[in-house]
N, C-alpha and C. Protein backbone atom coordinates (compact mmCIF):
# COMPACT_ATOMS: atom_id res chain seq x y z
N UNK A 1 97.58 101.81 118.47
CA UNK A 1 97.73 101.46 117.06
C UNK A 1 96.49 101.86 116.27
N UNK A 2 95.41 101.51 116.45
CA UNK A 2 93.94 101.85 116.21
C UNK A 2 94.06 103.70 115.90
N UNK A 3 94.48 103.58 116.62
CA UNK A 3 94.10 105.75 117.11
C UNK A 3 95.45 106.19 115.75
N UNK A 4 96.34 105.68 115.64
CA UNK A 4 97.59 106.05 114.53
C UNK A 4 96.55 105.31 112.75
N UNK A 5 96.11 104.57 112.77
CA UNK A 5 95.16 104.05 111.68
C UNK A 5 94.07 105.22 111.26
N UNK A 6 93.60 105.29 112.38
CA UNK A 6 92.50 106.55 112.01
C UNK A 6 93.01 107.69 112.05
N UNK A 7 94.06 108.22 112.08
CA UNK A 7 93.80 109.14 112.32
C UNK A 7 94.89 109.61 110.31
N UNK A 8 95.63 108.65 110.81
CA UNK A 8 96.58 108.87 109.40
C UNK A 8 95.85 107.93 108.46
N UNK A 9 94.96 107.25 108.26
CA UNK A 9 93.85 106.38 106.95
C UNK A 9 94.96 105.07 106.94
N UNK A 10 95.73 104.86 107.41
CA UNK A 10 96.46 103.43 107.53
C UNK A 10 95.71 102.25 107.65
N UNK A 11 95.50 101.66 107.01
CA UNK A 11 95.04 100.05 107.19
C UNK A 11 95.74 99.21 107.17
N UNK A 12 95.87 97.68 107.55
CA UNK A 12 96.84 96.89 108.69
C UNK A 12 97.98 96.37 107.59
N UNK A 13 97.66 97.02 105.76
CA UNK A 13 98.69 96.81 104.78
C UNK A 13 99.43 97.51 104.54
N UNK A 14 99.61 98.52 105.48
CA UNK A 14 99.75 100.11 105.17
C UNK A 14 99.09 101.37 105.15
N UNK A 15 99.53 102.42 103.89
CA UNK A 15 99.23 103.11 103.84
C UNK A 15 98.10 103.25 103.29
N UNK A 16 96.86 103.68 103.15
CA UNK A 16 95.56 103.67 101.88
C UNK A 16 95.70 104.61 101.13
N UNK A 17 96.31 104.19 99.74
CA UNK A 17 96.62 105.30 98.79
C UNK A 17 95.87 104.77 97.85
N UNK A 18 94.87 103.54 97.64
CA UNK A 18 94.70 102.84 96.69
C UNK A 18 92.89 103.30 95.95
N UNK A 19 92.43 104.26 96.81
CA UNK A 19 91.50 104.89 96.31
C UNK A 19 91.42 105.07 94.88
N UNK A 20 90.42 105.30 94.27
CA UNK A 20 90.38 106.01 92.65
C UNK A 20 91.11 107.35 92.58
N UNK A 21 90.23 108.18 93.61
CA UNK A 21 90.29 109.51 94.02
C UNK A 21 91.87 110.40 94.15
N UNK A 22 92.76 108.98 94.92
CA UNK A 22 93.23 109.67 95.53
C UNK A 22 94.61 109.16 94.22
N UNK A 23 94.31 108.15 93.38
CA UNK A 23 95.15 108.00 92.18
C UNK A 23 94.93 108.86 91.36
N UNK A 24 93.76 109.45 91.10
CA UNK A 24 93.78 110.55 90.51
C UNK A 24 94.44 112.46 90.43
N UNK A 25 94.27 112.01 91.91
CA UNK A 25 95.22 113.20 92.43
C UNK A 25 96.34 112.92 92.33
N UNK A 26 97.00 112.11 92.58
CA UNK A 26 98.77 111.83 92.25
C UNK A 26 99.33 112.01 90.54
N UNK A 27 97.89 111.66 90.40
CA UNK A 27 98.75 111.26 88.43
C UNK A 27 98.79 113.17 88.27
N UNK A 28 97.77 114.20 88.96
CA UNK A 28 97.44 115.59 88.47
C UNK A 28 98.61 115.89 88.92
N UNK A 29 99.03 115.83 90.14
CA UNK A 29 100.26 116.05 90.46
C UNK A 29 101.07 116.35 89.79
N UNK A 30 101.63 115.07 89.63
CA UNK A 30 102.63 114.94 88.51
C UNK A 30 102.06 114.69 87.06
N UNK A 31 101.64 115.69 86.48
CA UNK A 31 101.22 115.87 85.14
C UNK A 31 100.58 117.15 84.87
N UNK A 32 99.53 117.44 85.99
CA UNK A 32 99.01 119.04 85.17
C UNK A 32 100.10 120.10 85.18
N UNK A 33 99.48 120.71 84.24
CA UNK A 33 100.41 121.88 84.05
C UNK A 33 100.04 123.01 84.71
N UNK A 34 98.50 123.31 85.24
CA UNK A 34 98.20 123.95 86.07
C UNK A 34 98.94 124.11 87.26
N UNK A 35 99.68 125.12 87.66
CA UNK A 35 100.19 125.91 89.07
C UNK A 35 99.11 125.42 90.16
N UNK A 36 98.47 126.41 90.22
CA UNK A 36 97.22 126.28 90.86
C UNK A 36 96.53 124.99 91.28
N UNK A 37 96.10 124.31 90.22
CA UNK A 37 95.55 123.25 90.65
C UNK A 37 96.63 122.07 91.33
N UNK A 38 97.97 122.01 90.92
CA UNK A 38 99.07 121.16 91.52
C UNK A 38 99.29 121.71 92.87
N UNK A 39 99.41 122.74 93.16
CA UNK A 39 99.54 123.73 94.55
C UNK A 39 98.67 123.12 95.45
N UNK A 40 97.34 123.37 95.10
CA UNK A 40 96.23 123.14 95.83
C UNK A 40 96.14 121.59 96.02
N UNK A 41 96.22 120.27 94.98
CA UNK A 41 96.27 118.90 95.69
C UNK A 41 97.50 119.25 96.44
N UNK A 42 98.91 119.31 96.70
CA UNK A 42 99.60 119.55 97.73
C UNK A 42 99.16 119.69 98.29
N UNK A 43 98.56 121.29 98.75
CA UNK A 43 98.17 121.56 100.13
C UNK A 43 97.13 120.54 100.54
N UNK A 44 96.04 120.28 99.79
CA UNK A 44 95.33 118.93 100.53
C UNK A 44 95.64 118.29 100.95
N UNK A 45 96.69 117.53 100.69
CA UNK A 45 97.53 116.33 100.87
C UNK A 45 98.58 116.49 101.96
N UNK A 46 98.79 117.90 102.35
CA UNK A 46 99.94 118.06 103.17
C UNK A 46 101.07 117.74 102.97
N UNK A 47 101.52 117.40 101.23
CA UNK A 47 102.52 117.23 101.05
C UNK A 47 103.98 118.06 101.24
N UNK A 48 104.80 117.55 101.83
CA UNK A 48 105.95 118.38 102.50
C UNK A 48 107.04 118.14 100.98
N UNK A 49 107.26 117.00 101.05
CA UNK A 49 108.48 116.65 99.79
C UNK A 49 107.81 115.78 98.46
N UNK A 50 108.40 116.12 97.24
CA UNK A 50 107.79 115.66 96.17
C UNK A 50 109.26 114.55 95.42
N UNK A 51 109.06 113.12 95.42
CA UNK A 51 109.96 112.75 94.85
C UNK A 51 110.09 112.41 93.35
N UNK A 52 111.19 112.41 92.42
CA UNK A 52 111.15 112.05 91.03
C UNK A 52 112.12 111.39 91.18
N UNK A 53 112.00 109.47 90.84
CA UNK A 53 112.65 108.71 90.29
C UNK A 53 112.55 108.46 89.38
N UNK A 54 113.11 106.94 89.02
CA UNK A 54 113.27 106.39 87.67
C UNK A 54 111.91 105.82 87.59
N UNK A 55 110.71 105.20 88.73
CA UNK A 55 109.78 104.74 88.73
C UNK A 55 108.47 105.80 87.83
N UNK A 56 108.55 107.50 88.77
CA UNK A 56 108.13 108.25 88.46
C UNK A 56 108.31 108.61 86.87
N UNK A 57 109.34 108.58 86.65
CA UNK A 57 109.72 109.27 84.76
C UNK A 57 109.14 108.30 84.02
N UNK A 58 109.29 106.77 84.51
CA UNK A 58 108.83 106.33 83.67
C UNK A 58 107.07 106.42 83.21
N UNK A 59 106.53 106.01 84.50
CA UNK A 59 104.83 106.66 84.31
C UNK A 59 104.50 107.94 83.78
N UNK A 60 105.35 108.70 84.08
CA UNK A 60 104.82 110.37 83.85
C UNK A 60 105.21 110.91 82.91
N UNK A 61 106.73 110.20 82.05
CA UNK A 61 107.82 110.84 81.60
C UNK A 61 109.17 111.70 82.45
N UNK A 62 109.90 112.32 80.87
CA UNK A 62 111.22 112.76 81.47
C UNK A 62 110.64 113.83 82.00
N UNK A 63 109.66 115.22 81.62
CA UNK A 63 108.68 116.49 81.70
C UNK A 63 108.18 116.53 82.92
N UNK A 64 108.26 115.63 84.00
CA UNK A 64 107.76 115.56 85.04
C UNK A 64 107.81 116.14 85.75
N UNK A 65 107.02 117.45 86.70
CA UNK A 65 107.50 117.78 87.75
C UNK A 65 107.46 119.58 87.46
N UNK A 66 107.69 119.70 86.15
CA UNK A 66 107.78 121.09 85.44
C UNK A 66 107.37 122.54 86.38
N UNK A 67 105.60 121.78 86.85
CA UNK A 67 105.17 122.96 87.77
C UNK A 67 105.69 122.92 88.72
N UNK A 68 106.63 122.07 89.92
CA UNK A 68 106.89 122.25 90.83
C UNK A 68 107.66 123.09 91.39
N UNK A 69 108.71 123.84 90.19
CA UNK A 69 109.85 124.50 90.81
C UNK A 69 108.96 126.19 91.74
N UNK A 70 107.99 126.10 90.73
CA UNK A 70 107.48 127.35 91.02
C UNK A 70 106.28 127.48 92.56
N UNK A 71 107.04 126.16 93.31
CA UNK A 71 106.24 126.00 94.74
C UNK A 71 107.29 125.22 95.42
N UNK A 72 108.11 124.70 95.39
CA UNK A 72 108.72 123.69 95.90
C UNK A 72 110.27 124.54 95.40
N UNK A 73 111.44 123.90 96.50
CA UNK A 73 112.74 124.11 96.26
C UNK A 73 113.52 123.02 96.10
N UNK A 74 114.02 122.35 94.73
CA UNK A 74 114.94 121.64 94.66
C UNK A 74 116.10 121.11 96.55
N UNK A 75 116.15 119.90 97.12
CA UNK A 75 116.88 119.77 98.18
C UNK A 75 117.58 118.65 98.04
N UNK A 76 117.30 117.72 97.36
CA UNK A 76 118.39 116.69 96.77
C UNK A 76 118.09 116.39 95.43
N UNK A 77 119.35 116.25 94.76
CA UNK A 77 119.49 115.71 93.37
C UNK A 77 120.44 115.07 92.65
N UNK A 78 120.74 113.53 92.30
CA UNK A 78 121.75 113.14 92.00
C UNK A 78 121.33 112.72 90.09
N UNK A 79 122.29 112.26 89.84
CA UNK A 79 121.72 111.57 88.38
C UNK A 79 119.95 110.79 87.94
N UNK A 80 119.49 110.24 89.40
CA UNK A 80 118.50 109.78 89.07
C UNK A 80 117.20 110.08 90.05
N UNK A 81 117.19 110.80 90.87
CA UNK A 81 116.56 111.05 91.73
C UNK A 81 116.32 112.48 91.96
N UNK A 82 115.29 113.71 92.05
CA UNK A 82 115.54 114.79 92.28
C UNK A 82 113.75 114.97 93.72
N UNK A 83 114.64 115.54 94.38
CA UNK A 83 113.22 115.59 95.40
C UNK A 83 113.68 116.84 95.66
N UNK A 84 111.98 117.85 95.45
CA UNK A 84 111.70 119.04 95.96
C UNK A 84 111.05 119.27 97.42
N UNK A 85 111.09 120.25 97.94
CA UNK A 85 110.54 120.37 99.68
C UNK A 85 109.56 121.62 99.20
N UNK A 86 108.61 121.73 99.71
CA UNK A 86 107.39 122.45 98.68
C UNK A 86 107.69 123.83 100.32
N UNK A 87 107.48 124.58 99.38
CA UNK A 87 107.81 125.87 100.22
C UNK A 87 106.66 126.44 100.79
N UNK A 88 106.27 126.75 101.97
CA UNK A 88 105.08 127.22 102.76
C UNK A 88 104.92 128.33 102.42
């Protein structure tokens, strides 16, 4: 359990997303308009899938997500939910 904590930053509440740093990178995410710089936190992050709910639109807006098509491929999408799979 120890060795799955360290190695993935898990602490015994979960996940540790609660950094400054690493809130800062999520909001760029979903908000810059920069290609490039959205590309690149992905790849840091190792992000595989990018989700947009109703939680997401509301923090970010409806505009959300704009740069992603141009790295990521649409793989599910219903009325309220659209998640991209970011293309290698």
């Amino acid at each position: 359990e120890q060795h799955e904590q360290i190695w993935r930053g898990w602490t015994m509440g979960g996940p540790d997303i609660g950094t400054a740093g690493r809130r800062d990178d999520v909001n760029l995410i979903y908000t810059s308009e920069n290609v490039d710089q959205v590309r690149g936190l992905v790849s840091e992050y190792d992000i595989t899938y990018i989700y947009i709910g109703a939680l997401e639109r509301e923090a970010y807006g409806n505009d959300i997500g704009a740069t992603f098509s141009s790295f990521a491929d649409v793989v599910f999408t219903n009325s309220g939910v659209t998640i991209y799979r970011v293309v290698e």
